[in-house]
Structure formats: C-alpha cells, structure tokens
C-alpha atoms as a PDB file:
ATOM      1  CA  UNK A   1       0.000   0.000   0.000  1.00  0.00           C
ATOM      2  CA  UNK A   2       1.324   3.387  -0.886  1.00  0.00           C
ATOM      3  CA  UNK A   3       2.200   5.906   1.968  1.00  0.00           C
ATOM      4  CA  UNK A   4       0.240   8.683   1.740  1.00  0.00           C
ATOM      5  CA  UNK A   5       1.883  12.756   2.613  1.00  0.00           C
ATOM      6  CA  UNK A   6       0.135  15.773   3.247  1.00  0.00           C
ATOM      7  CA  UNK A   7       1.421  19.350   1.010  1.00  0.00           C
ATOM      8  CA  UNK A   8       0.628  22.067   2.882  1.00  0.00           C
ATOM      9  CA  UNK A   9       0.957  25.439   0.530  1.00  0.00           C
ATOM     10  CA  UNK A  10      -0.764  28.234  -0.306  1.00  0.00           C
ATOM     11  CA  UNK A  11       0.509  28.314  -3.845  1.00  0.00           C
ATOM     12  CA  UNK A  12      -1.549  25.782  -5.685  1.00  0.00           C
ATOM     13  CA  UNK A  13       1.025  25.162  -8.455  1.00  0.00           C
ATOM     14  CA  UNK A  14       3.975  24.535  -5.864  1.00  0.00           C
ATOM     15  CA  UNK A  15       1.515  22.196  -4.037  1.00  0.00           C
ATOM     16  CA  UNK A  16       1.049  20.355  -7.856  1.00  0.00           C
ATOM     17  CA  UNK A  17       4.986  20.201  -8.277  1.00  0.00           C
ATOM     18  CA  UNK A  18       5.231  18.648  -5.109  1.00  0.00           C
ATOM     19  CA  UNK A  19       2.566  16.268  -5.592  1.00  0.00           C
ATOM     20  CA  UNK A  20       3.863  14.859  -9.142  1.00  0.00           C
ATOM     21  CA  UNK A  21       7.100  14.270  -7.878  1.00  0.00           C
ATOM     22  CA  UNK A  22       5.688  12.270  -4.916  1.00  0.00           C
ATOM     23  CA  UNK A  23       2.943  10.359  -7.178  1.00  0.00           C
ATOM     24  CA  UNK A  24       5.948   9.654  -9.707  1.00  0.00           C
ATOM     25  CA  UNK A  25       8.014   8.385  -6.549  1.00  0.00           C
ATOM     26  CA  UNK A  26       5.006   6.146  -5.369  1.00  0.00           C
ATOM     27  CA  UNK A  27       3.432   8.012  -2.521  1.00  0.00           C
ATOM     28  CA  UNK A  28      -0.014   9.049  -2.587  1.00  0.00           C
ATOM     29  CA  UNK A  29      -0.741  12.782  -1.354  1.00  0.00           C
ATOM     30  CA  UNK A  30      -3.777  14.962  -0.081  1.00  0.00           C
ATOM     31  CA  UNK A  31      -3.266  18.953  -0.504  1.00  0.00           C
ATOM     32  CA  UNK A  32      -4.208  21.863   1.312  1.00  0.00           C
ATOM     33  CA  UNK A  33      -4.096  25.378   1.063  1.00  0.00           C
ATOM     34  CA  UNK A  34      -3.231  26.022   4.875  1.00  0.00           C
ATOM     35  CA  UNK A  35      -2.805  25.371   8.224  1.00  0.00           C
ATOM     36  CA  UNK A  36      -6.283  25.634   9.159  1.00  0.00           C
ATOM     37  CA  UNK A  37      -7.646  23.595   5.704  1.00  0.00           C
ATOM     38  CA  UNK A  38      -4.725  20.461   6.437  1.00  0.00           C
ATOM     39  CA  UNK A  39      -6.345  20.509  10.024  1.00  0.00           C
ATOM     40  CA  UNK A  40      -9.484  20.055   8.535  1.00  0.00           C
ATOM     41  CA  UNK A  41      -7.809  17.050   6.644  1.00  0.00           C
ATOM     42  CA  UNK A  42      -6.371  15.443   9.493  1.00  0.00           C
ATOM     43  CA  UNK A  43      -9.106  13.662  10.305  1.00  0.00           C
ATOM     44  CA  UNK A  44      -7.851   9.813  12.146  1.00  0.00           C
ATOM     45  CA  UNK A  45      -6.447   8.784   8.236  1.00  0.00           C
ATOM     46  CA  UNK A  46      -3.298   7.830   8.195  1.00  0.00           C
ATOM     47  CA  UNK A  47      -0.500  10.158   7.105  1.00  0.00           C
ATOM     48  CA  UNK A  48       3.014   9.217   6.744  1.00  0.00           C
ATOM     49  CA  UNK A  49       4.343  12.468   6.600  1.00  0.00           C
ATOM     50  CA  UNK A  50       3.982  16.041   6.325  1.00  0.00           C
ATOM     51  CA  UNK A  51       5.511  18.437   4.086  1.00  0.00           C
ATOM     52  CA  UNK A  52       4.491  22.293   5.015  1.00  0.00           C
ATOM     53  CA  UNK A  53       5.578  25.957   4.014  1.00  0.00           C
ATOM     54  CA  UNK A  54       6.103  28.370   7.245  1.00  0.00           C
ATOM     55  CA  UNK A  55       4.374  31.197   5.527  1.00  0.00           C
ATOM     56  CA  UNK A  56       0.795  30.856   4.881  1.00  0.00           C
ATOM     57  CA  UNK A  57      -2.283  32.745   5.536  1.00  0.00           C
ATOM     58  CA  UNK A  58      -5.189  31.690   8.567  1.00  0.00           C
ATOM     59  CA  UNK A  59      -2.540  29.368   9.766  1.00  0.00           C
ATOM     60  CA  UNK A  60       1.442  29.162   9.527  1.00  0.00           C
ATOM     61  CA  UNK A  61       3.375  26.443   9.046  1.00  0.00           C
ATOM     62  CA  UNK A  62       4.756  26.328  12.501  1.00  0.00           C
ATOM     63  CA  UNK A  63       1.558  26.765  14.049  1.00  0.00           C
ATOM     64  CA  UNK A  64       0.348  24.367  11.940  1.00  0.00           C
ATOM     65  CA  UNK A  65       3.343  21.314  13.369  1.00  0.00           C
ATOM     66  CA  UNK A  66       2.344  22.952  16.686  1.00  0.00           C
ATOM     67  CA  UNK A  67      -1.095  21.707  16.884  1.00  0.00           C
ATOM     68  CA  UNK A  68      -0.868  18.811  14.875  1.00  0.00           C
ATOM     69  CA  UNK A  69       1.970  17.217  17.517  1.00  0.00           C
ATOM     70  CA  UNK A  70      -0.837  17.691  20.343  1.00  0.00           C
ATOM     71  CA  UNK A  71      -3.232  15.034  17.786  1.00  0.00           C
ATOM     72  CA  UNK A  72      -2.301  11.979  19.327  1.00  0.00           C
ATOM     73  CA  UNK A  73      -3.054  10.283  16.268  1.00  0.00           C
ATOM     74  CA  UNK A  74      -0.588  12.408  14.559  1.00  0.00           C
ATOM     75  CA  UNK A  75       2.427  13.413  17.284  1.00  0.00           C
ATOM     76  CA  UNK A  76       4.970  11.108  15.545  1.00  0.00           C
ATOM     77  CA  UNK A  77       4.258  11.918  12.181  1.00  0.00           C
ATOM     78  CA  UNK A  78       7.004  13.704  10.926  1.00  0.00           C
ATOM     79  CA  UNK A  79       7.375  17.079   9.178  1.00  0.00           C
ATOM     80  CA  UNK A  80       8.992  18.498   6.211  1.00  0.00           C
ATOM     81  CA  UNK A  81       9.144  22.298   6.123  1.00  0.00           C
ATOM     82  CA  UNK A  82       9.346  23.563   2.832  1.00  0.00           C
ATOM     83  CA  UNK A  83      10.145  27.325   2.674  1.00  0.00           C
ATOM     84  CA  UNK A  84      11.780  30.052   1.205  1.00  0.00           C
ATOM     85  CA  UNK A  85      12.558  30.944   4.924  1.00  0.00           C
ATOM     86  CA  UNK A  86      16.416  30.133   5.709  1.00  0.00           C
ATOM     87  CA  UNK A  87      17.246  31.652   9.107  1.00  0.00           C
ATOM     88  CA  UNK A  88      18.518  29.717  11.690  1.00  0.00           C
ATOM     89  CA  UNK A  89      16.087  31.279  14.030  1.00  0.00           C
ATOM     90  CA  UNK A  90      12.739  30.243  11.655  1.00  0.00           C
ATOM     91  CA  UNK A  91      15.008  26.955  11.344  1.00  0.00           C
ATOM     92  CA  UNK A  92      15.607  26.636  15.671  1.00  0.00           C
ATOM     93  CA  UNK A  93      11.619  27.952  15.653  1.00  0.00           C
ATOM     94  CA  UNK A  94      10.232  25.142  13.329  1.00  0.00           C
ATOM     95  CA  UNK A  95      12.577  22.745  15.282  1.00  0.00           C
ATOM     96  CA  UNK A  96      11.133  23.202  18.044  1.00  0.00           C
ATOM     97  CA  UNK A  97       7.391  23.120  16.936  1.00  0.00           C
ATOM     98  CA  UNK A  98       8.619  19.371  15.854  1.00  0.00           C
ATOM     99  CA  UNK A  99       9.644  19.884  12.006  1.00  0.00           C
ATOM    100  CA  UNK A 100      12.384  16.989  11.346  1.00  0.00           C
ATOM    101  CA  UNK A 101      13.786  18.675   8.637  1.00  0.00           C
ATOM    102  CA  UNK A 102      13.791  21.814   6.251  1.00  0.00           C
ATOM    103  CA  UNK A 103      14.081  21.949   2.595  1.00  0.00           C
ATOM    104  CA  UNK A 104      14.772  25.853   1.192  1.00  0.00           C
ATOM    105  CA  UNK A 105      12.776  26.532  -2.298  1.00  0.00           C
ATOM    106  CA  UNK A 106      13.299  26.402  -4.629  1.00  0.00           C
ATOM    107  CA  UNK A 107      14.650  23.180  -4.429  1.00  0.00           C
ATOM    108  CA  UNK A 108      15.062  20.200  -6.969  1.00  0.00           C
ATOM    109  CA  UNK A 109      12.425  17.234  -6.545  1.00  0.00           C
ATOM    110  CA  UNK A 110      15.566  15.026  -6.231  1.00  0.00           C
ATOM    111  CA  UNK A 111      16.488  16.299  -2.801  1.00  0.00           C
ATOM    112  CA  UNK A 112      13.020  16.684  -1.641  1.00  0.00           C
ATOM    113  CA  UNK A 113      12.616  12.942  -2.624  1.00  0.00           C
ATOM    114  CA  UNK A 114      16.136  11.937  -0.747  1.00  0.00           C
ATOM    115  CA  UNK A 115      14.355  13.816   2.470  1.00  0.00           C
ATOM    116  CA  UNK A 116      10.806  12.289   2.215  1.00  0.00           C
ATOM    117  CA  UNK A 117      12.986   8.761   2.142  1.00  0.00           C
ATOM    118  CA  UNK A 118      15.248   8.946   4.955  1.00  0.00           C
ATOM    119  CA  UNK A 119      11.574   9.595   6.914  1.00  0.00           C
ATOM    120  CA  UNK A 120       9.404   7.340   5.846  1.00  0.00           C
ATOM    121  CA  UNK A 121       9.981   3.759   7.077  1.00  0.00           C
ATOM    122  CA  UNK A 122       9.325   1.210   4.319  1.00  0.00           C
END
C-alpha cells in the first residue's frame, strides 16, 4: 500500500509540483491550502508524513506542526518544512514546533525525494 503525505501550501502550483514528484516516486498525497484547511484534513487517516511551508495565511506552518503534535493520532508523524525561509532562528523555531527537517525553495524534486525517504519507514 502506498504511503500517503500531506502538502501544505498556499501556492496551488507549488503544491502540484510537489505532488507529481511524490505520485511519480510512489506516494499518494492529499493537498491543502493552509494550516487551518490540512487541520481540517487530518481527520484519524493515516498520514506518513507532512511536508508544510512556514508562511501561509489563517494558519502558519509552525503553528500548523504545533497543533498537529498535540493530535495523538498524529504526534509522531514527521514534518517536512518547505520554505523560502532560511534563518537559523525560523530553522531553531520550526525545530522546536517538531519539524524533522527543512528543505529551502526552490529546491530540486531530487532532494526533496532523498528527504521524504530517509523519513518514511518502508
């Protein structure tokens, strides 16, 4: 059975670049636009992993890995943030929050891919 990833974005096409390269790699994905809508998503299915942007309208990303670590159902799954932010103190901040590891945009599928793999168990 394929292992299925949230995209959290507020850009729809970076959200559709994001989910080809994980459909090509074998993963199956759900989007949404925000913190607030992938909330909304969350809903006792299970998710391997998470890949969010920090920036986002209703809800951030690090808001968003905030409240999603107090879901029991959901406190272990882990968290890509995927940014344009690259400051060690967004980096410490989304740390923190529970984020296991941040990819800067633009960035090449390839190395998105390498991260999503060293996180997912087989």
């Amino acid at each position: 059975m394929a292992k299925t990833i949230l995209i959290v974005d507020d850009s729809s096409s970076l959200r559709q670049v994001v989910s080809m390269a994980l459909k090509g790699a074998g993963y199956d994905t759900i989007e949404a636009c925000d913190g607030q809508d992938a909330l909304n998503k969350l809903t006792g299915g299970k998710v391997h992993l998470i890949i969010s942007d920090v920036n986002m309208p209703n809800m951030d990303g690090i808001t968003f890995v905030k409240e999603v670590k107090k879901n029991p159902s959901y406190k272990f799954t882990p968290v890509i943030m995927l940014t344009t932010e690259s400051q060690e103190g967004k980096k410490s901040e989304g740390q923190a929050a529970g984020a296991k590891a941040w990819v800067v945009k633009p960035f090449q599928p390839q190395q998105m891919l390498a991260a999503v793999a060293k996180l997912i168990m087989p």
